[in-house]
PDB file of N, CA and C in Angstrom:
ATOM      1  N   UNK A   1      30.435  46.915 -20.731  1.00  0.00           N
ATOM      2  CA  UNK A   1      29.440  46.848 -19.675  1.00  0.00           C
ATOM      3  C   UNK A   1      30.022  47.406 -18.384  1.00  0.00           C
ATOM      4  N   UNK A   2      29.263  48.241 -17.373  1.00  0.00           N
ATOM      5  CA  UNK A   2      29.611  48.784 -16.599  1.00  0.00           C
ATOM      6  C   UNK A   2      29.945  47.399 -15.388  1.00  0.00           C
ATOM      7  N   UNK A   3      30.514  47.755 -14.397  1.00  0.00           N
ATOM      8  CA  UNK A   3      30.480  46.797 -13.243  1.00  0.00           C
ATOM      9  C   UNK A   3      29.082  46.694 -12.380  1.00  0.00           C
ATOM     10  N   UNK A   4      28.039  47.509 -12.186  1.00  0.00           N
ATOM     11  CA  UNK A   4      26.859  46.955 -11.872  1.00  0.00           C
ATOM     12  C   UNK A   4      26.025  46.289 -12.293  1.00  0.00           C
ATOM     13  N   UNK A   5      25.988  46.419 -13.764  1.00  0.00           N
ATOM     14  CA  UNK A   5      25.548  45.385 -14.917  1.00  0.00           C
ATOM     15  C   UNK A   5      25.982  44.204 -14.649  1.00  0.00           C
ATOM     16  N   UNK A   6      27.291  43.758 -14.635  1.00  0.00           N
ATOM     17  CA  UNK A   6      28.017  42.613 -14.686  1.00  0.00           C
ATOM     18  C   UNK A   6      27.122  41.739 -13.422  1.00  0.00           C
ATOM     19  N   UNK A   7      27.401  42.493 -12.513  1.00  0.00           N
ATOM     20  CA  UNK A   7      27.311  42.124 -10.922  1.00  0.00           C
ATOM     21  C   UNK A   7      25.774  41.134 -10.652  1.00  0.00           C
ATOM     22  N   UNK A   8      25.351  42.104 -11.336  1.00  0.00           N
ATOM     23  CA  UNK A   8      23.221  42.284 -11.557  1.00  0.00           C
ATOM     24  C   UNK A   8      23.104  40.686 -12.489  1.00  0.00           C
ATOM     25  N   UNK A   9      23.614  40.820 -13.671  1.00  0.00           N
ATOM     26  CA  UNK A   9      24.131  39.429 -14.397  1.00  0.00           C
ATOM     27  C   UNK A   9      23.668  38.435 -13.266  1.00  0.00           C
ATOM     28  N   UNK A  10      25.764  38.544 -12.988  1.00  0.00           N
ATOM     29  CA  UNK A  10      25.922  37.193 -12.063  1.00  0.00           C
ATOM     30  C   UNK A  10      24.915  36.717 -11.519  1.00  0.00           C
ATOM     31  N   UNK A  11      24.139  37.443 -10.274  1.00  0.00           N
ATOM     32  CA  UNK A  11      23.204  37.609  -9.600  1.00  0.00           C
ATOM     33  C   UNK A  11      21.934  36.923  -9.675  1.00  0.00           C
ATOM     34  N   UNK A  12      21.628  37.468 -11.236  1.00  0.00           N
ATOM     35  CA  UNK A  12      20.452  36.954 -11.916  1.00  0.00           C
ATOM     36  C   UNK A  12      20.562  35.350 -12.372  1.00  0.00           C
ATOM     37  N   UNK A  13      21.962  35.391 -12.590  1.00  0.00           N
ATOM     38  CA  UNK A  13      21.801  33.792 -13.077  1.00  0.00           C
ATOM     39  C   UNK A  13      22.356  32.799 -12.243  1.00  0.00           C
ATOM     40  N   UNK A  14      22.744  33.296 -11.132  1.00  0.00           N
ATOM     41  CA  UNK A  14      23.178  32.389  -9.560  1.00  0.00           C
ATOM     42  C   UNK A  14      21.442  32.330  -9.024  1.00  0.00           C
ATOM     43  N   UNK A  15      20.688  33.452  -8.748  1.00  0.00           N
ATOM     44  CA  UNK A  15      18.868  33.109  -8.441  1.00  0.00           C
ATOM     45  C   UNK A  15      18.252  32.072  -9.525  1.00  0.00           C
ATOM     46  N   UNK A  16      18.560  32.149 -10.859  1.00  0.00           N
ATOM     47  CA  UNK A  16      17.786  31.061 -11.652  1.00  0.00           C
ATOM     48  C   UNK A  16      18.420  30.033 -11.432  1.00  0.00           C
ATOM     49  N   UNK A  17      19.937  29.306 -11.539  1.00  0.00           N
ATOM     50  CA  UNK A  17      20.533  28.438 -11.239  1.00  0.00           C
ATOM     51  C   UNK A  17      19.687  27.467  -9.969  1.00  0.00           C
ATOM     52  N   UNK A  18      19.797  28.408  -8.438  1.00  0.00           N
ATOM     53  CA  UNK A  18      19.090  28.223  -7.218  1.00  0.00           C
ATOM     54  C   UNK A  18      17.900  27.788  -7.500  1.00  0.00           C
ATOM     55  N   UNK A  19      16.797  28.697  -8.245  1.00  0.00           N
ATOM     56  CA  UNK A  19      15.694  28.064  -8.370  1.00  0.00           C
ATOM     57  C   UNK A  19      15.395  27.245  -8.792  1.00  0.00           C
ATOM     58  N   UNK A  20      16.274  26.928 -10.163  1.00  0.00           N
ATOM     59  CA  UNK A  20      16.059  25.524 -10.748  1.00  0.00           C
ATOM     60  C   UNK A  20      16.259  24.606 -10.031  1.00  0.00           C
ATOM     61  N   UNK A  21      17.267  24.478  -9.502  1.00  0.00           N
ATOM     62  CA  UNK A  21      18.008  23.302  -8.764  1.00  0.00           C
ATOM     63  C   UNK A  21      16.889  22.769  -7.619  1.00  0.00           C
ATOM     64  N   UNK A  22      15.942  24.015  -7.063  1.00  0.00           N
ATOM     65  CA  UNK A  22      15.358  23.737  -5.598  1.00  0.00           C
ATOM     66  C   UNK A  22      14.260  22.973  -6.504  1.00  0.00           C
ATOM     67  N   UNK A  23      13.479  23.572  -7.589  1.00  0.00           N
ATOM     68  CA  UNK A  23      12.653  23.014  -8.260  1.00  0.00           C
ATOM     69  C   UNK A  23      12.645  21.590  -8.759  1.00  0.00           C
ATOM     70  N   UNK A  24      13.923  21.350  -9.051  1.00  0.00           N
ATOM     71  CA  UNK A  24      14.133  19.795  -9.635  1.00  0.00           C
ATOM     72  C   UNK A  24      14.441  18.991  -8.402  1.00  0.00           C
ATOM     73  N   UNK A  25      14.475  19.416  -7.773  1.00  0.00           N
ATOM     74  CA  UNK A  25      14.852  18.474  -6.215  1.00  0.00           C
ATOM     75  C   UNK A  25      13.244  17.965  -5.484  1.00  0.00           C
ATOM     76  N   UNK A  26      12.499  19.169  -5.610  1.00  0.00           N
ATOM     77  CA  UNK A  26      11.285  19.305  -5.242  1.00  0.00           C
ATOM     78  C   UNK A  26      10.256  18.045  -6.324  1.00  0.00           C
ATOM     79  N   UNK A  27      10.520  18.479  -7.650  1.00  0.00           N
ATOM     80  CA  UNK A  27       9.895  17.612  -8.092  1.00  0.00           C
ATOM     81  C   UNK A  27      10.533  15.880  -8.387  1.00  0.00           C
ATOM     82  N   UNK A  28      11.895  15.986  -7.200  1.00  0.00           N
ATOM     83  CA  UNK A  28      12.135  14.236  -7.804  1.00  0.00           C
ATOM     84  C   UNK A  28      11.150  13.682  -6.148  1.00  0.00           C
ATOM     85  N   UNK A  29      11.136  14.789  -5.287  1.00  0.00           N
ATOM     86  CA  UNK A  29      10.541  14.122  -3.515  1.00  0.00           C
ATOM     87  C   UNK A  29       9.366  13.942  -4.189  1.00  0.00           C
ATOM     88  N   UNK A  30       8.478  14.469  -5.269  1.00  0.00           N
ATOM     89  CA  UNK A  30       7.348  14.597  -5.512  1.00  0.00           C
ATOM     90  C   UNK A  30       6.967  13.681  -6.006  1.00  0.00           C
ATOM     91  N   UNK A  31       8.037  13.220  -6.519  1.00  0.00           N
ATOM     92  CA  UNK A  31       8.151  11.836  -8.053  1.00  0.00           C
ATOM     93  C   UNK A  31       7.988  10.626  -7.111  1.00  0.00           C
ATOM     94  N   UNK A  32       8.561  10.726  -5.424  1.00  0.00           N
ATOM     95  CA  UNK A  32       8.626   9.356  -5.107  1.00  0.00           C
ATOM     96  C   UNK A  32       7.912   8.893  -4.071  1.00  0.00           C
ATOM     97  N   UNK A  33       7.232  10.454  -3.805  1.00  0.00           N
ATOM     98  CA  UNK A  33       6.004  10.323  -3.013  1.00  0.00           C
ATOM     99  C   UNK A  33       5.250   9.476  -3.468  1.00  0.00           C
ATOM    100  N   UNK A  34       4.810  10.066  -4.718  1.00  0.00           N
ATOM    101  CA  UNK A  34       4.046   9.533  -5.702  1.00  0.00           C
ATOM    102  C   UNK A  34       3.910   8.086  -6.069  1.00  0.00           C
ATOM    103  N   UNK A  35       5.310   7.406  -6.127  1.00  0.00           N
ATOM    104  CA  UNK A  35       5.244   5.994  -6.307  1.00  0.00           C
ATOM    105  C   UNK A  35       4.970   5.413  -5.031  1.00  0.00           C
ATOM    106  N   UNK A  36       5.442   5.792  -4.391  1.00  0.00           N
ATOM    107  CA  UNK A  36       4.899   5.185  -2.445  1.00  0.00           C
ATOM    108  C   UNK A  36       3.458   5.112  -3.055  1.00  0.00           C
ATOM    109  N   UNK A  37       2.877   6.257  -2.807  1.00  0.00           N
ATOM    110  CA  UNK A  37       1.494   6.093  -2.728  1.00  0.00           C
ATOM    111  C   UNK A  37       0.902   5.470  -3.571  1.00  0.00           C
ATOM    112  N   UNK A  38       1.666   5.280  -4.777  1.00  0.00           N
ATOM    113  CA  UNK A  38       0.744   4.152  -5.806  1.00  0.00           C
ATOM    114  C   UNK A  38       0.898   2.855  -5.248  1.00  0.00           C
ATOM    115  N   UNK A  39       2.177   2.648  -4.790  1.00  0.00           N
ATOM    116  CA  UNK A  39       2.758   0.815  -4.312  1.00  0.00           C
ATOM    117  C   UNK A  39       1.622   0.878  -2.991  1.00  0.00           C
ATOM    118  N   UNK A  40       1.309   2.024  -2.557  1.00  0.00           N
ATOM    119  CA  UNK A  40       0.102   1.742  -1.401  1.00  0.00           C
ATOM    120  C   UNK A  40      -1.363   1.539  -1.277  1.00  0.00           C
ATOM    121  N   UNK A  41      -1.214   2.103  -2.264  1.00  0.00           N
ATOM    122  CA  UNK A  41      -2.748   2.038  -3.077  1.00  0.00           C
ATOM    123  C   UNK A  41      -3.333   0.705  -3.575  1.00  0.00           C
ATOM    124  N   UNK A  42      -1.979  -0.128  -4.402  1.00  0.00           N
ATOM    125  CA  UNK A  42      -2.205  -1.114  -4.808  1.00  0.00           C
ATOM    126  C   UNK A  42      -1.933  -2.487  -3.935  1.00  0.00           C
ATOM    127  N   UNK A  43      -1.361  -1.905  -2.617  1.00  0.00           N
ATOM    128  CA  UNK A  43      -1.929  -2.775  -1.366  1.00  0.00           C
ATOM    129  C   UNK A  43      -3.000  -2.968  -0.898  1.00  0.00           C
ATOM    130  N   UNK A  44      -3.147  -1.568  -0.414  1.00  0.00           N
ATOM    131  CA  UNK A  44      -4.837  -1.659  -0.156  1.00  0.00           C
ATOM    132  C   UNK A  44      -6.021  -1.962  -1.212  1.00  0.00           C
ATOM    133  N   UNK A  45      -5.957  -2.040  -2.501  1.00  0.00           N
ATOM    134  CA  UNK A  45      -6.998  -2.657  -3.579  1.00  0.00           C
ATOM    135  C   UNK A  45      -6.824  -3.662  -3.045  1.00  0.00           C
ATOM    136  N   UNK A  46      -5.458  -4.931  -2.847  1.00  0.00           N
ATOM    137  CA  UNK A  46      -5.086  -6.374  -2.832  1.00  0.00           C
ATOM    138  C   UNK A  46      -6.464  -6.586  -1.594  1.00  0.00           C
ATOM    139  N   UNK A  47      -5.989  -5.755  -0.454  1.00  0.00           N
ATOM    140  CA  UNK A  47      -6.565  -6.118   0.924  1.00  0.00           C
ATOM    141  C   UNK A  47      -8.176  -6.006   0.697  1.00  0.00           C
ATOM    142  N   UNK A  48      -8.742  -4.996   0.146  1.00  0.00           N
ATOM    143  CA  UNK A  48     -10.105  -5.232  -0.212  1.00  0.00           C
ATOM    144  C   UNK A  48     -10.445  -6.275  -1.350  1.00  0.00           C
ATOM    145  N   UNK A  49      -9.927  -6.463  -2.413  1.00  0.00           N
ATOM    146  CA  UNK A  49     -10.137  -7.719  -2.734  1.00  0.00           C
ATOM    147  C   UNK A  49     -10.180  -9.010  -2.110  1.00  0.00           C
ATOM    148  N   UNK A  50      -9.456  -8.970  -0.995  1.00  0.00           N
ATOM    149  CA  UNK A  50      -9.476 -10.403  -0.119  1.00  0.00           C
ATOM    150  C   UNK A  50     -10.503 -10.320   1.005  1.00  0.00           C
ATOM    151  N   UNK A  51     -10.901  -8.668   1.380  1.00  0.00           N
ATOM    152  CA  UNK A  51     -11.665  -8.797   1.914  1.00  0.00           C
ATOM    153  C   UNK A  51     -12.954  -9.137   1.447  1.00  0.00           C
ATOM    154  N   UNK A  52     -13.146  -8.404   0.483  1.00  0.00           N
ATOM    155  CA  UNK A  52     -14.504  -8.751  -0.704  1.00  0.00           C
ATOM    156  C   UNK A  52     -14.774  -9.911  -0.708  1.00  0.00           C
ATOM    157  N   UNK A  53     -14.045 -10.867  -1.123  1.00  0.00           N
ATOM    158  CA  UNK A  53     -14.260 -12.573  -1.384  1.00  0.00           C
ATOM    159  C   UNK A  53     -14.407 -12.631   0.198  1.00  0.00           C
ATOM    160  N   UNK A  54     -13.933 -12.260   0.875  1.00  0.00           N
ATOM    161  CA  UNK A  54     -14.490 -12.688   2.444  1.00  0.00           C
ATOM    162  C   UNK A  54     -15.501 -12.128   2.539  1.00  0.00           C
ATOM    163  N   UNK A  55     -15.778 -11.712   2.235  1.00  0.00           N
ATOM    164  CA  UNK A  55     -18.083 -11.129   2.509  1.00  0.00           C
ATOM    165  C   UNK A  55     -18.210 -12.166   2.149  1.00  0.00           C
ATOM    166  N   UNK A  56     -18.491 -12.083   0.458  1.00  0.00           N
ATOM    167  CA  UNK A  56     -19.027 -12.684  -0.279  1.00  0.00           C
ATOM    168  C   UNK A  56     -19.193 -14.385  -0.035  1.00  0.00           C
ATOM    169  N   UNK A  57     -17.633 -14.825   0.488  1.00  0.00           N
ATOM    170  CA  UNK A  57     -18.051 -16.542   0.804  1.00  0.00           C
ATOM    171  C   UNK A  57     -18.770 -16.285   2.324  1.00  0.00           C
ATOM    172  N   UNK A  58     -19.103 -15.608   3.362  1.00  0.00           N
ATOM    173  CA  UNK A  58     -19.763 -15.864   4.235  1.00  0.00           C
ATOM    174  C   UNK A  58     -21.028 -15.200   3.967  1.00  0.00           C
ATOM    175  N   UNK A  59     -21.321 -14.549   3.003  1.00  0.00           N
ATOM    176  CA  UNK A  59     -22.895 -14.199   3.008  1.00  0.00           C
ATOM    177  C   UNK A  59     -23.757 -15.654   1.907  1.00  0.00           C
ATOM    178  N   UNK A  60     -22.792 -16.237   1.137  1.00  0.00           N
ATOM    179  CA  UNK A  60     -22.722 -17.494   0.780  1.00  0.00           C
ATOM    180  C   UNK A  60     -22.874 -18.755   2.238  1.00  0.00           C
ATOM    181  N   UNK A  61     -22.318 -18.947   2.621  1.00  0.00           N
ATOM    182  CA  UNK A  61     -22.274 -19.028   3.996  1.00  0.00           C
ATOM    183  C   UNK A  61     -23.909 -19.234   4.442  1.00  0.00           C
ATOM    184  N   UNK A  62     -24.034 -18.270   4.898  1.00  0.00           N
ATOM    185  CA  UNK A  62     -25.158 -17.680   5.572  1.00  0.00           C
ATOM    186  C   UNK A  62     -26.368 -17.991   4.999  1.00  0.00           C
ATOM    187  N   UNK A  63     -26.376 -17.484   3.328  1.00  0.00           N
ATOM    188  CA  UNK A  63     -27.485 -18.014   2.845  1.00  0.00           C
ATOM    189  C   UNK A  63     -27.713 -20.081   2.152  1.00  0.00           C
ATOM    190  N   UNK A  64     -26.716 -20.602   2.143  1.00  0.00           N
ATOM    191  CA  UNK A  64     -26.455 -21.686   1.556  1.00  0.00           C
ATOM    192  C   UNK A  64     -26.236 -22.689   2.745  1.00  0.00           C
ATOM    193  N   UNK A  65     -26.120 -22.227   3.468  1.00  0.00           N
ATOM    194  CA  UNK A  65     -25.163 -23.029   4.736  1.00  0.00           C
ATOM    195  C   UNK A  65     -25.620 -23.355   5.946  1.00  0.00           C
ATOM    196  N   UNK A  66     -25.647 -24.241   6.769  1.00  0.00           N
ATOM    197  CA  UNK A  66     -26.284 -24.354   7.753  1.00  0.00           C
ATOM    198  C   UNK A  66     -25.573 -23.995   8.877  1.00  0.00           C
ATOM    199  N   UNK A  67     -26.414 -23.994  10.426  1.00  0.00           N
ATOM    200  CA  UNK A  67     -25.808 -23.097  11.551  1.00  0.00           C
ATOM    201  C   UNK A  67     -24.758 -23.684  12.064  1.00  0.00           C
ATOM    202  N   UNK A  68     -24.791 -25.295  11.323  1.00  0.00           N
ATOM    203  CA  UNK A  68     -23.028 -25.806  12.199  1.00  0.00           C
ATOM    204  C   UNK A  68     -21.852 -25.417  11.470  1.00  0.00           C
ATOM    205  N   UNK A  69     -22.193 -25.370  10.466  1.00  0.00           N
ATOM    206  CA  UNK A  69     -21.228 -24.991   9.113  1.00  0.00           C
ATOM    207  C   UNK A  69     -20.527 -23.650   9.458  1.00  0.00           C
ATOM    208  N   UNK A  70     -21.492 -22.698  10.114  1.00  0.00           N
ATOM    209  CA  UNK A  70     -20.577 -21.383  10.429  1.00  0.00           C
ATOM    210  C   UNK A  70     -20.010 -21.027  11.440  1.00  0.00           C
ATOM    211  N   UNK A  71     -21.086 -22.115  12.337  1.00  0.00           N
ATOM    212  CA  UNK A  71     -20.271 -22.586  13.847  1.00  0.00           C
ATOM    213  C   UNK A  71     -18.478 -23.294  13.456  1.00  0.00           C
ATOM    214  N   UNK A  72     -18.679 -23.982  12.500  1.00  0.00           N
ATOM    215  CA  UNK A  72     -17.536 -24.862  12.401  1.00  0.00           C
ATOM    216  C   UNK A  72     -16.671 -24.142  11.859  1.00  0.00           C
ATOM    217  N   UNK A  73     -16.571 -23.096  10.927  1.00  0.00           N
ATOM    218  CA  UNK A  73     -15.709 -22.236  10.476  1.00  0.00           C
ATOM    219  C   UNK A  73     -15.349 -21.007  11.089  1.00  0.00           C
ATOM    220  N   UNK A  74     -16.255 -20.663  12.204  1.00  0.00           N
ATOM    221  CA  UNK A  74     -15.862 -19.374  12.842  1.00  0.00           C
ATOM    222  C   UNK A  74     -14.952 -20.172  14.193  1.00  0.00           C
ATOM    223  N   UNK A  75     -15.218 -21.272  14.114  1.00  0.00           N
ATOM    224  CA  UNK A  75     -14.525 -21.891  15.583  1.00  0.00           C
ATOM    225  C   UNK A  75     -12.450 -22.457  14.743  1.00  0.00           C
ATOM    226  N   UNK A  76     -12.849 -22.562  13.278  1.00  0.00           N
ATOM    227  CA  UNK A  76     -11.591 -23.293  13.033  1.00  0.00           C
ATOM    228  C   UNK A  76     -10.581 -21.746  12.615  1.00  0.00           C
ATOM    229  N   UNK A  77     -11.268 -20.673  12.471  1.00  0.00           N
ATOM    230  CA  UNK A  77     -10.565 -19.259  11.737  1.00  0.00           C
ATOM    231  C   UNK A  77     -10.493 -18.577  13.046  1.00  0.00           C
ATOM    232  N   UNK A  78     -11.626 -18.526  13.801  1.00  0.00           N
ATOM    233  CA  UNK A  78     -10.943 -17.620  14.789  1.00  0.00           C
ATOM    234  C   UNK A  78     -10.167 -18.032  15.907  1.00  0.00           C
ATOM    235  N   UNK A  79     -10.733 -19.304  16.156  1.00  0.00           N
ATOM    236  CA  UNK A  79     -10.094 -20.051  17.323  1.00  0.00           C
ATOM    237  C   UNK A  79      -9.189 -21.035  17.143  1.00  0.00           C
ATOM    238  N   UNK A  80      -9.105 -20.967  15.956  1.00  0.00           N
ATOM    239  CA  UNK A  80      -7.966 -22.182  15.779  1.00  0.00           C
ATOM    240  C   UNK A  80      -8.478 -24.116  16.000  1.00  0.00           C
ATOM    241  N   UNK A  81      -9.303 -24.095  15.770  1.00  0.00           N
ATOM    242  CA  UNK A  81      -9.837 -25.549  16.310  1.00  0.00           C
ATOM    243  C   UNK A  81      -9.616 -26.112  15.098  1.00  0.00           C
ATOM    244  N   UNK A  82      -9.459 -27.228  15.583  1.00  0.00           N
ATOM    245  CA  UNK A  82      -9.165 -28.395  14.561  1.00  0.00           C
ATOM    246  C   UNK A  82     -10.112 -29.913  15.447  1.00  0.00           C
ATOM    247  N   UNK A  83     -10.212 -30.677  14.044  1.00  0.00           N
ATOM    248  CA  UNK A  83     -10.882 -32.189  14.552  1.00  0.00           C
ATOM    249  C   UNK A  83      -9.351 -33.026  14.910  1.00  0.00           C
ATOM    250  N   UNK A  84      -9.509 -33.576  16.034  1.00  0.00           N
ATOM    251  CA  UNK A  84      -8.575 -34.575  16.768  1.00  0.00           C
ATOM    252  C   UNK A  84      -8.170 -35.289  15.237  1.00  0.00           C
ATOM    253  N   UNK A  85      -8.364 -35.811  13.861  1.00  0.00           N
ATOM    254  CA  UNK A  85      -7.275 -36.415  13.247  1.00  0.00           C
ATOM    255  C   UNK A  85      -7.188 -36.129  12.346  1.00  0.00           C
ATOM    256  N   UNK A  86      -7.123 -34.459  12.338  1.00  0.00           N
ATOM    257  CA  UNK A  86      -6.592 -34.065  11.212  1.00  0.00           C
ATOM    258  C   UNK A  86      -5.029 -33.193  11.475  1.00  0.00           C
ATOM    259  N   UNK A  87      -4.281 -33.215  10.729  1.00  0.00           N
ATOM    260  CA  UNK A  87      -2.803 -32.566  10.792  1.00  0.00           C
ATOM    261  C   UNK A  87      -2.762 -31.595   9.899  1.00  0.00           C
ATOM    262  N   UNK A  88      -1.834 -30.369  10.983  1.00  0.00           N
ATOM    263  CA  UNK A  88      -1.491 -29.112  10.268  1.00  0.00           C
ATOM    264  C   UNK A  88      -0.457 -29.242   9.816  1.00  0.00           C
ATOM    265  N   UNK A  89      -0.194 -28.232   9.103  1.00  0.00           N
ATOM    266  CA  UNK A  89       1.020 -28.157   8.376  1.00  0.00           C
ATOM    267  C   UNK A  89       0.653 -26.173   8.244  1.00  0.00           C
ATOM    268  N   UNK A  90       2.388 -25.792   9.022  1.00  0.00           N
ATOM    269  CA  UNK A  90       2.022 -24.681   9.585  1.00  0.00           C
ATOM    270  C   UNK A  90       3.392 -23.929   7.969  1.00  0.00           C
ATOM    271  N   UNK A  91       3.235 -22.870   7.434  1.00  0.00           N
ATOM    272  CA  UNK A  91       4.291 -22.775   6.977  1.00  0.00           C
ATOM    273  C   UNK A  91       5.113 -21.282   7.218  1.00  0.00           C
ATOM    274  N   UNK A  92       6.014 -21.621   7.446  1.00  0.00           N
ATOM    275  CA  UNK A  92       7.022 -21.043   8.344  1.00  0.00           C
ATOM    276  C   UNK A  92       8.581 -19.896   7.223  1.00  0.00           C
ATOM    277  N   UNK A  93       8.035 -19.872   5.880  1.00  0.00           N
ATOM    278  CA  UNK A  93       8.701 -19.371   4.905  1.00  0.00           C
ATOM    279  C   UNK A  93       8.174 -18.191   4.766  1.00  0.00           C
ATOM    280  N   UNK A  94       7.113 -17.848   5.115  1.00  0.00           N
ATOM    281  CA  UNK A  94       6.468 -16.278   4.957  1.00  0.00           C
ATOM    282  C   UNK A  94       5.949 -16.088   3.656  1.00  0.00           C
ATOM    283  N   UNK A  95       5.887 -16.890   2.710  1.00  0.00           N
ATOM    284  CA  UNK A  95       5.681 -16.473   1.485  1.00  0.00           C
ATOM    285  C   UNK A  95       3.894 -17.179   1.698  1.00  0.00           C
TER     286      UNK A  95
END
């Protein structure tokens, strides 16, 4: 083989080497994008599921329930109210 042949070789298989390498790198960022966005996805299902049951018990609520009843629950969820003898129990573990 002449020496430009050789050269042309090398060449050729140092560019496929490169490309592969950029390619498999490319597809592991791709690989973990990918799981992010599933582990995020399946947050946000969780959060609409909890929101869902939150329609659903206040349109329950609404239709089943009388006007102190939602008075009394929008005053104890949003405002924090409580009846003078009842005790919280706050929990402080995060779980």
């Amino acid at each position: 083989m002449s020496r430009a042949v050789k050269k042309r070789s090398i060449i050729l298989r140092l560019l496929v080497i490169f490309v592969s390498v950029f390619m498999i790198t490319k597809l592991v960022g791709l690989l973990n994008d990918l799981n992010s966005k599933k582990s995020e996805l399946n947050a946000l299902n969780e959060e609409l599921k909890t929101k869902q049951a939150d329609v659903e018990e206040l349109k329950n609520l609404i239709d089943n329930g009388s006007k102190e009843q939602i008075i009394e629950k929008a005053a104890r969820q949003r405002l924090g109210f409580v009846y003078s003898n009842e005790e919280i129990y706050v929990d402080i573990s995060g779980n």
